[in-house]
C-alpha atoms as a PDB file:
ATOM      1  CA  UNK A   1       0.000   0.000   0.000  1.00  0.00           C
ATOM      2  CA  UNK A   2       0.812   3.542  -0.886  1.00  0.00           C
ATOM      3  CA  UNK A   3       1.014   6.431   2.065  1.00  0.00           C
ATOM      4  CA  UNK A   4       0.509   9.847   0.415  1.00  0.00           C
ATOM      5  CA  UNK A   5       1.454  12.898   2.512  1.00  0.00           C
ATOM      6  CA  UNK A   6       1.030  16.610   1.814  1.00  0.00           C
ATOM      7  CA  UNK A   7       2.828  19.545   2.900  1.00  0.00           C
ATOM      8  CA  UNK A   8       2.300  23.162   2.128  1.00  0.00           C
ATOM      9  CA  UNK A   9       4.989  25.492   1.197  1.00  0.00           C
ATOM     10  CA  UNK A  10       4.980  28.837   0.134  1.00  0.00           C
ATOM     11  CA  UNK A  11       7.058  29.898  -3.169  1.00  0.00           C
ATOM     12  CA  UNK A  12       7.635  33.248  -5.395  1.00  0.00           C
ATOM     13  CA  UNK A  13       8.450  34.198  -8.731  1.00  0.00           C
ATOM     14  CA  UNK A  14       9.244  38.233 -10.426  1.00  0.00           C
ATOM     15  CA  UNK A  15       7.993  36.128 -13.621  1.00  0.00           C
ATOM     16  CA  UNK A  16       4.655  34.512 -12.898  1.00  0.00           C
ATOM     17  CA  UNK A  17       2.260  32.789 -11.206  1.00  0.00           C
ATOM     18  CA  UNK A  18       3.379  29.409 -13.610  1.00  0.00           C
ATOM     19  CA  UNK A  19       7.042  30.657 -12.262  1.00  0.00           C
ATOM     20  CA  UNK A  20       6.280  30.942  -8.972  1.00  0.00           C
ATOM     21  CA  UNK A  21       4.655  27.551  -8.891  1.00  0.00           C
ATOM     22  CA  UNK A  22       7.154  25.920 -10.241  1.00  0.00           C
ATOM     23  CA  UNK A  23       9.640  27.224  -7.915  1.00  0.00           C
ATOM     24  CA  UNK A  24       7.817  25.391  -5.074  1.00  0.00           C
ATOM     25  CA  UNK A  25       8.416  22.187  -6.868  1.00  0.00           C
ATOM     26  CA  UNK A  26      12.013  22.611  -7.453  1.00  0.00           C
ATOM     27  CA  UNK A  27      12.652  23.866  -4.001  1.00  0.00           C
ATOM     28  CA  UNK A  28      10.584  20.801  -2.453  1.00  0.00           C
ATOM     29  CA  UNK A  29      12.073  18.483  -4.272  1.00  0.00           C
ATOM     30  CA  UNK A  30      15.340  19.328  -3.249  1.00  0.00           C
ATOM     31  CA  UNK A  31      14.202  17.606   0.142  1.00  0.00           C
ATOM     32  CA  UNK A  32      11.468  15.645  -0.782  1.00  0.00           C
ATOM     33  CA  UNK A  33      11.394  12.684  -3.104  1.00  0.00           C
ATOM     34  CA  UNK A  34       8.745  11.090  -5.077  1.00  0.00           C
ATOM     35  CA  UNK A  35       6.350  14.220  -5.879  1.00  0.00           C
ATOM     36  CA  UNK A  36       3.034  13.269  -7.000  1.00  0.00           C
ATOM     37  CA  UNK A  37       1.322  16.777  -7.785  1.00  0.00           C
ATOM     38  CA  UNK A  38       0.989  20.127  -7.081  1.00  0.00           C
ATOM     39  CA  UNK A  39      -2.074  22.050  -5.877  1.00  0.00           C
ATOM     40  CA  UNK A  40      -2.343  26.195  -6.061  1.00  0.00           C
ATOM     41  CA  UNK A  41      -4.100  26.684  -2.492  1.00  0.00           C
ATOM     42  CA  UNK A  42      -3.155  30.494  -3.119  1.00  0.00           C
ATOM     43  CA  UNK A  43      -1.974  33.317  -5.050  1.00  0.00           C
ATOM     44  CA  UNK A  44      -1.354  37.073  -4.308  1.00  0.00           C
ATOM     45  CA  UNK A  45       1.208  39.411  -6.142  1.00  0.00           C
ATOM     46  CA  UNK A  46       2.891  42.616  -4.661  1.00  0.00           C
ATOM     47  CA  UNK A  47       2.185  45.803  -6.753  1.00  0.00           C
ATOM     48  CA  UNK A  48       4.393  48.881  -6.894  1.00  0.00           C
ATOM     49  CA  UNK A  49       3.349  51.794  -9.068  1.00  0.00           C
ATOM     50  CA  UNK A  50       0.512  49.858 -10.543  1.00  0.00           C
ATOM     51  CA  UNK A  51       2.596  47.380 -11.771  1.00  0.00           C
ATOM     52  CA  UNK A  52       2.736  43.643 -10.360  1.00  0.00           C
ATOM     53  CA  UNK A  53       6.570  43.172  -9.268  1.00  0.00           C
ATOM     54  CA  UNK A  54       6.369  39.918  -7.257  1.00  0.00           C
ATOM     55  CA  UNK A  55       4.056  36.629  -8.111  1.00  0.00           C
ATOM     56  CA  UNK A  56       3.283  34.095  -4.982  1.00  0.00           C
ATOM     57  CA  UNK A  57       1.558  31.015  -4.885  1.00  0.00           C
ATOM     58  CA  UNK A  58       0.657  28.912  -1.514  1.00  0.00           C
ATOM     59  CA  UNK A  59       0.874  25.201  -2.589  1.00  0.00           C
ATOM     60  CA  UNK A  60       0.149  21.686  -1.148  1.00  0.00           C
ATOM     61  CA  UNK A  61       2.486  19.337  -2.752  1.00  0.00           C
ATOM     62  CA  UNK A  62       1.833  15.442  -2.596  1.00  0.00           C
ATOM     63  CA  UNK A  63       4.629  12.622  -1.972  1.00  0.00           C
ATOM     64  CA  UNK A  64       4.306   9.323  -2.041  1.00  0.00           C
ATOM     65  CA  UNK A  65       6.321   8.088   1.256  1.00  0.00           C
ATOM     66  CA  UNK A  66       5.777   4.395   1.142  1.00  0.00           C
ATOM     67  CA  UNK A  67       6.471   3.055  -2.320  1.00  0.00           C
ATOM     68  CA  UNK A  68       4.284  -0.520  -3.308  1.00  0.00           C
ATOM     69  CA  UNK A  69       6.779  -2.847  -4.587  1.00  0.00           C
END
């Protein structure tokens, strides 16, 4: 049997939201191993003279932690 476990993390980007999201992946996986998806809880941006500078997400990221096999 499979064990899947979920952890939020919180991740930016000056690109994009896509960016930013992807940046939580990459930094999880540098301590977490088998990632099974990625789910966008949140986003927000920080504006400075009406222009969006910084893209955030809040993400849940699923890992499988007991492999089948």
């Amino acid at each position: 049997m499979s064990i899947v476990k979920v952890i939020e993390v919180i991740a930016t980007s000056t690109k994009s939201f896509d960016d930013a999201t992807q940046n939580a992946v990459k930094e999880a996986s540098k301590s977490v191993k088998n990632i099974i998806s990625v789910y966008v809880k949140d986003m927000s941006g920080k504006v400075e003279n009406n222009s969006i500078v910084s893209y955030g997400v809040t993400a849940k990221i699923s890992f499988k932690i007991n492999k089948e096999g």
